[in-house]
N, C-alpha and C. Protein backbone atom coordinates (compact mmCIF):
# COMPACT_ATOMS: atom_id res chain seq x y z
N UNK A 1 3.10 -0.52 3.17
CA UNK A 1 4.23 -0.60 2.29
C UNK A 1 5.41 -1.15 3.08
N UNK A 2 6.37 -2.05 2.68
CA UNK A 2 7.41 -2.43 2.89
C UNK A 2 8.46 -1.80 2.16
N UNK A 3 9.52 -1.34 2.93
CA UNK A 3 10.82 -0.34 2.54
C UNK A 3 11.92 -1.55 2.77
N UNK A 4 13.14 -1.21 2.11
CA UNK A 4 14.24 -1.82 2.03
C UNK A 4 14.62 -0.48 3.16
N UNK A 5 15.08 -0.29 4.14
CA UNK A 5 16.19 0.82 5.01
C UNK A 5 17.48 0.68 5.32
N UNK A 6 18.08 1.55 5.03
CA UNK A 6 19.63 1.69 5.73
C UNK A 6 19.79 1.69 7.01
N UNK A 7 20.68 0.60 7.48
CA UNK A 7 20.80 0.49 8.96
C UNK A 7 22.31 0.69 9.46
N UNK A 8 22.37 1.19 10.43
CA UNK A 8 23.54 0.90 10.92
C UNK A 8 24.13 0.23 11.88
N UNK A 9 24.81 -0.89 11.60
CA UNK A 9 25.00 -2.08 12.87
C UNK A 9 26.20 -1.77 13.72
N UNK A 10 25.40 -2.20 14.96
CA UNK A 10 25.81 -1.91 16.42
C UNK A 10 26.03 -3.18 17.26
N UNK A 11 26.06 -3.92 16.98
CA UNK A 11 26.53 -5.35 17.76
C UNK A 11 26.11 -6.43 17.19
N UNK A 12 26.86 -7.51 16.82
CA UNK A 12 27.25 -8.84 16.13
C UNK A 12 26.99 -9.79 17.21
N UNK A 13 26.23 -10.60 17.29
CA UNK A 13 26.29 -11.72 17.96
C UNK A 13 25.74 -13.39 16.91
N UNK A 14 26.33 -14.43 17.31
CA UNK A 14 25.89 -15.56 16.58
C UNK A 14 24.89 -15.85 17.90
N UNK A 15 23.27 -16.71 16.95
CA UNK A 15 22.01 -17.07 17.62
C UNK A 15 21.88 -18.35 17.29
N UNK A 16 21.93 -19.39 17.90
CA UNK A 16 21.47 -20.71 17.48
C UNK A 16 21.91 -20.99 15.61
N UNK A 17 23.12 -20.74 15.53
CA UNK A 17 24.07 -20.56 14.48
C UNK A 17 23.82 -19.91 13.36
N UNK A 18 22.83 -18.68 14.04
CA UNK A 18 22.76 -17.89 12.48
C UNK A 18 23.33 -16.19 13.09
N UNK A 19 23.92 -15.81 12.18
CA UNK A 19 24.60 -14.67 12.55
C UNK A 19 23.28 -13.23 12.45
N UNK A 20 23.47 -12.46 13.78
CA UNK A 20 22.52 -11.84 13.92
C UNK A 20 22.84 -10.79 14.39
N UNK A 21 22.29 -9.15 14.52
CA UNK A 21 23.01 -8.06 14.47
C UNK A 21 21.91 -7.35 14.39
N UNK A 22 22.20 -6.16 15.80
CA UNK A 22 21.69 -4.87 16.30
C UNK A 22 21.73 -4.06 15.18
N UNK A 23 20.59 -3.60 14.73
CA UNK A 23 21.07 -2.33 13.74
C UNK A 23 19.92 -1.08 14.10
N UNK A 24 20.53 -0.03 13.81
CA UNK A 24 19.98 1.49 14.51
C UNK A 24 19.35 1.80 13.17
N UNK A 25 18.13 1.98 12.79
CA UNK A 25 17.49 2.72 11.91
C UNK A 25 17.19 4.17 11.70
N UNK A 26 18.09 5.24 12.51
CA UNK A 26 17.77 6.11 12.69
C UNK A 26 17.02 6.54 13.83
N UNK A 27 17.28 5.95 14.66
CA UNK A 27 16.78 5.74 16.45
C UNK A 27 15.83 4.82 16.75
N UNK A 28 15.67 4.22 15.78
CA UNK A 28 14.62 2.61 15.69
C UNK A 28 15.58 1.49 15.49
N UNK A 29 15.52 0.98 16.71
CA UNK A 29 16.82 -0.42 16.69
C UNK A 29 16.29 -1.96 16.76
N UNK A 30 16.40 -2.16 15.76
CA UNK A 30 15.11 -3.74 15.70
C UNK A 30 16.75 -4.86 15.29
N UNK A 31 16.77 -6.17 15.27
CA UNK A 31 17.38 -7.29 15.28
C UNK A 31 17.12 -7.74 13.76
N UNK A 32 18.65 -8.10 13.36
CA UNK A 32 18.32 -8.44 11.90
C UNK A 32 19.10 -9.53 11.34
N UNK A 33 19.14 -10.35 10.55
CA UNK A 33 19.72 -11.54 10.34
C UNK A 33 20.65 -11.06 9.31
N UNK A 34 22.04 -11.29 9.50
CA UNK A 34 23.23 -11.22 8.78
C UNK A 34 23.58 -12.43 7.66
N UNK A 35 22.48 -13.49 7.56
CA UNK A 35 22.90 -14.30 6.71
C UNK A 35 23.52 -14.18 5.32
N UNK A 36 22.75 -13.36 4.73
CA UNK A 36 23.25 -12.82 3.37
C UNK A 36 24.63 -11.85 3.38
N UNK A 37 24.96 -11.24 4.35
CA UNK A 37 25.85 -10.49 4.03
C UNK A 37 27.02 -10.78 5.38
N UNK A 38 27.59 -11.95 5.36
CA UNK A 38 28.54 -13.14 6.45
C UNK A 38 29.68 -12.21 6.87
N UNK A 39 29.85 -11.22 6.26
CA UNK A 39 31.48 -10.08 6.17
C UNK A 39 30.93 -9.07 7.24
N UNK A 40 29.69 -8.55 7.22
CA UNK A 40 28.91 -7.28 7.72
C UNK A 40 29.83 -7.04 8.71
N UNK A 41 30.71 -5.63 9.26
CA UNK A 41 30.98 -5.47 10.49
C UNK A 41 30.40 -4.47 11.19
N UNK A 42 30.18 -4.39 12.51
CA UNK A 42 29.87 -3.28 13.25
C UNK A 42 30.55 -1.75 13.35
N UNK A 43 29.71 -1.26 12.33
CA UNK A 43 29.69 0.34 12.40
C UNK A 43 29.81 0.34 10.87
N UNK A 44 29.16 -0.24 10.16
CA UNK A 44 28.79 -0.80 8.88
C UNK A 44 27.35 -0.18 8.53
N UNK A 45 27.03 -0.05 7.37
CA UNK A 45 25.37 0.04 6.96
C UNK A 45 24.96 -0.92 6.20
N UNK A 46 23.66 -1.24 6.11
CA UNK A 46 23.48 -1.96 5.31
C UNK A 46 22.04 -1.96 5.01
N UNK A 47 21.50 -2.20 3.87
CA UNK A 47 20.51 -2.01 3.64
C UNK A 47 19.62 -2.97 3.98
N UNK A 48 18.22 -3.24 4.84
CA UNK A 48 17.92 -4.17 5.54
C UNK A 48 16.07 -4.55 4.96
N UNK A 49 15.99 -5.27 4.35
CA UNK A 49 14.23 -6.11 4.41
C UNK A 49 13.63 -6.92 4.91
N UNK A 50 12.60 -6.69 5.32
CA UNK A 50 11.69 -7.62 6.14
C UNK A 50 12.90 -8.57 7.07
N UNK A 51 13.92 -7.52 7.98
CA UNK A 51 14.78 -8.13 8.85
C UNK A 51 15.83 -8.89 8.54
N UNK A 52 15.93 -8.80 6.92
CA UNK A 52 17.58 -9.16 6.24
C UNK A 52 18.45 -8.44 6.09
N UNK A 53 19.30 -8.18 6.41
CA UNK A 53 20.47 -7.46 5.53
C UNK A 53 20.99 -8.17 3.99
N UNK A 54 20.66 -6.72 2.95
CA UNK A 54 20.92 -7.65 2.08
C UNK A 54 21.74 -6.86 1.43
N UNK A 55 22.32 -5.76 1.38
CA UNK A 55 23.55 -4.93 0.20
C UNK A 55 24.16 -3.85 1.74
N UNK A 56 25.36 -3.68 1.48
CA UNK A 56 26.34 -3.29 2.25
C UNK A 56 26.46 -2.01 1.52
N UNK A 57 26.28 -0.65 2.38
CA UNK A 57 26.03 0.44 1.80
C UNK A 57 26.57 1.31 2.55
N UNK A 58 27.25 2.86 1.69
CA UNK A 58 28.45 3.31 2.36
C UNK A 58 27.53 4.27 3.17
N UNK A 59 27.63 5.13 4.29
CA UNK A 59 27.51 6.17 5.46
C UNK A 59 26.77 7.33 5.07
N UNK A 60 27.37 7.99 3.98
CA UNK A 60 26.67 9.45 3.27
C UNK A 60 25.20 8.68 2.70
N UNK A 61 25.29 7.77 2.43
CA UNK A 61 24.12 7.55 1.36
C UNK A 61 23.06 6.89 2.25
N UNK A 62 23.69 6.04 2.81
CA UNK A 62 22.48 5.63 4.62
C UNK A 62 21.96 6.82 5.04
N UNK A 63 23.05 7.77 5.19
CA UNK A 63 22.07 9.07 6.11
C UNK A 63 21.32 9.91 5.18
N UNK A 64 21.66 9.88 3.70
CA UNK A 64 20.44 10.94 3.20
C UNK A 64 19.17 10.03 2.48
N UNK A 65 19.40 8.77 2.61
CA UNK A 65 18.15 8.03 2.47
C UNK A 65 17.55 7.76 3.75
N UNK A 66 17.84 7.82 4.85
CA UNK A 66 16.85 7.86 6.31
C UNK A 66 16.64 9.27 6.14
N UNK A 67 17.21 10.62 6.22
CA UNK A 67 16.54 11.60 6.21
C UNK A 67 15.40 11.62 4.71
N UNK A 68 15.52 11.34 3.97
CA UNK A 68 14.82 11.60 2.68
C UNK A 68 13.71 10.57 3.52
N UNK A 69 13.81 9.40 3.68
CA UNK A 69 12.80 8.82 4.15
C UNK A 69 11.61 9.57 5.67
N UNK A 70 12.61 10.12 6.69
CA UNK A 70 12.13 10.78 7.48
C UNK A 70 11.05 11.68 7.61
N UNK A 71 11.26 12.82 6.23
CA UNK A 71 10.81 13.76 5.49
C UNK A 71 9.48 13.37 5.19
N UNK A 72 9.46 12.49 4.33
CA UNK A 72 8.23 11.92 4.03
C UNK A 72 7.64 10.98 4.47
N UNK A 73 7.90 10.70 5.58
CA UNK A 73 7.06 10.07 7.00
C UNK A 73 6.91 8.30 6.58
N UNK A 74 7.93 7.90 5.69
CA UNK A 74 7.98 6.64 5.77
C UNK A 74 8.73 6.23 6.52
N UNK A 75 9.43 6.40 7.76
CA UNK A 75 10.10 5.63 8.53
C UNK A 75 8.82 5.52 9.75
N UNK A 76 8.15 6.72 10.40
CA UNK A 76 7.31 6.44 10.85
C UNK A 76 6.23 4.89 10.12
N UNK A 77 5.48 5.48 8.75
CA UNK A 77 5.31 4.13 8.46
C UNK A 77 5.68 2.77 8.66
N UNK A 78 6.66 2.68 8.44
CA UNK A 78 7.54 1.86 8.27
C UNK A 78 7.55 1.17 9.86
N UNK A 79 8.08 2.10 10.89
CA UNK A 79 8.68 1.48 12.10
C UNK A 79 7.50 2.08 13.25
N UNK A 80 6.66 2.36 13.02
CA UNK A 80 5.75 2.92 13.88
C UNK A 80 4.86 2.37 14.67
N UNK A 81 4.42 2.57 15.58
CA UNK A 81 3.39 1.83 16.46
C UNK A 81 2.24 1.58 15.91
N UNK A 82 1.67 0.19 15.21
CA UNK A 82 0.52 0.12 14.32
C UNK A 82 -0.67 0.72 15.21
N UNK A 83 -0.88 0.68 16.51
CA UNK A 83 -2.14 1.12 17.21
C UNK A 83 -1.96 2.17 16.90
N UNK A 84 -0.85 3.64 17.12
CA UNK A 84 -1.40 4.47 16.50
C UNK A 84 -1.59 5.01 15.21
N UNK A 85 -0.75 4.35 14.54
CA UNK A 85 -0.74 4.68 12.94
C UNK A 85 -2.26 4.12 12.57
N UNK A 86 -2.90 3.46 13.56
CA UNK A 86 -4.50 3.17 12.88
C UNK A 86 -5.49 4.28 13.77
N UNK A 87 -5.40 4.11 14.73
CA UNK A 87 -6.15 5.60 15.40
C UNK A 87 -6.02 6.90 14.47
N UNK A 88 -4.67 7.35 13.88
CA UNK A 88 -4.61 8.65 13.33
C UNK A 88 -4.79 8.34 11.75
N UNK A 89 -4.98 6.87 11.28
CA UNK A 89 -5.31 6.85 9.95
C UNK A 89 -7.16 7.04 10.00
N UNK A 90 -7.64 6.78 10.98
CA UNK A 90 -9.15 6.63 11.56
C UNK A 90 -9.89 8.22 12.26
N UNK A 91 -8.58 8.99 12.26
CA UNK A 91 -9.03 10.68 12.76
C UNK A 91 -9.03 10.54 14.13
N UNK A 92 -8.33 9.77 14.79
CA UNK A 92 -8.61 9.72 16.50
C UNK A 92 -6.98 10.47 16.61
N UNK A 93 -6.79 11.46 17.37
CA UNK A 93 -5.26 11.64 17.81
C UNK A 93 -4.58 10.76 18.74
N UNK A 94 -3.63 10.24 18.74
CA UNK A 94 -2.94 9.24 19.51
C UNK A 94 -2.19 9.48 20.76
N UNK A 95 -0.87 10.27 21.03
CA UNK A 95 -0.58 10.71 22.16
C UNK A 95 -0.28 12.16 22.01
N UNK A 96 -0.67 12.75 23.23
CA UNK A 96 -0.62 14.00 22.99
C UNK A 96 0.45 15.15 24.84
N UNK A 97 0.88 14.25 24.75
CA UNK A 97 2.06 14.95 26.30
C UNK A 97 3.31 13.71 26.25
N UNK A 98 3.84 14.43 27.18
CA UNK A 98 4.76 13.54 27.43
C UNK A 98 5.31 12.20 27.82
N UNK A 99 3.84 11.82 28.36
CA UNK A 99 3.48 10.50 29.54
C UNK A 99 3.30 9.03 27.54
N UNK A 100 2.82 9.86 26.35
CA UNK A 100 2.56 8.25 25.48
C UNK A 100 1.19 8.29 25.53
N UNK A 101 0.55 8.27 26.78
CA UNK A 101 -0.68 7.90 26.67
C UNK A 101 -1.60 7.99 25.42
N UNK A 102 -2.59 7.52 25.46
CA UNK A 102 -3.49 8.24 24.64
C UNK A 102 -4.45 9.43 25.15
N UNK A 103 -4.99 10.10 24.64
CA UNK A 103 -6.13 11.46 25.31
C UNK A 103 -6.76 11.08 26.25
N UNK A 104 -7.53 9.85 25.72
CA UNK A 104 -8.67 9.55 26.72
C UNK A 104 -7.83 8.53 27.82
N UNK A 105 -6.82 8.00 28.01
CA UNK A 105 -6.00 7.53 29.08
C UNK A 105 -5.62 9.20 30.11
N UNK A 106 -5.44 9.99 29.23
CA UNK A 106 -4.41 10.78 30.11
C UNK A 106 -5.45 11.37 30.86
N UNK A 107 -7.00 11.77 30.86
CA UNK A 107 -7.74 12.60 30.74
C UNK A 107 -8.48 12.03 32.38
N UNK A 108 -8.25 10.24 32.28
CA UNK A 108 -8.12 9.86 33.76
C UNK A 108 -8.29 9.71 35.11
């Protein structure tokens, strides 16, 4: 599934003349193209697809749609490491300490 998410932008820079911008997803910080929304400023939200920003959205409502999303484990979906989101869709557990590894890495 593909989600539209509320982001919150953290640094503005222009890229080979397209305007482009850090945004924090709730501790997932991926690069997103500001084309559609040319005003966006930093410390702004905005609602972001497949790496667009496309509607400018106020603070209260960013944070209870990442927690509402949180809750029900679509941000994991969403922003998650596909190797393990396919191991644990497949019944294999993925990391299990502190090190990331996987079991049979850590086990070594």
């Amino acid at each position: 599934m593909c989600l539209a998410v509320p982001g919150r932008v953290l640094e503005i820079e222009e890229r080979d003349g397209t305007r482009m911008a850090t945004v924090d997803f709730g501790g997932v910080v991926k690069e997103v193209c500001l084309e559609y929304l040319p005003d966006l400023q930093v410390g702004e939200y905005a609602i972001v697809h497949v790496g667009f920003a496309l509607q400018r959205l106020d603070e209260e409502s960013a944070r209870q749609t990442l927690e509402l999303f949180a809750n029900l484990g679509m941000l994991q979906e969403e922003f998650g490491d596909p190797w393990e989101l396919a191991a644990e869709a497949n019944g294999y557990p993925w990391a299990d300490d502190e090190t990331g590894a996987a079991p049979q890495e850590a086990q070594q």
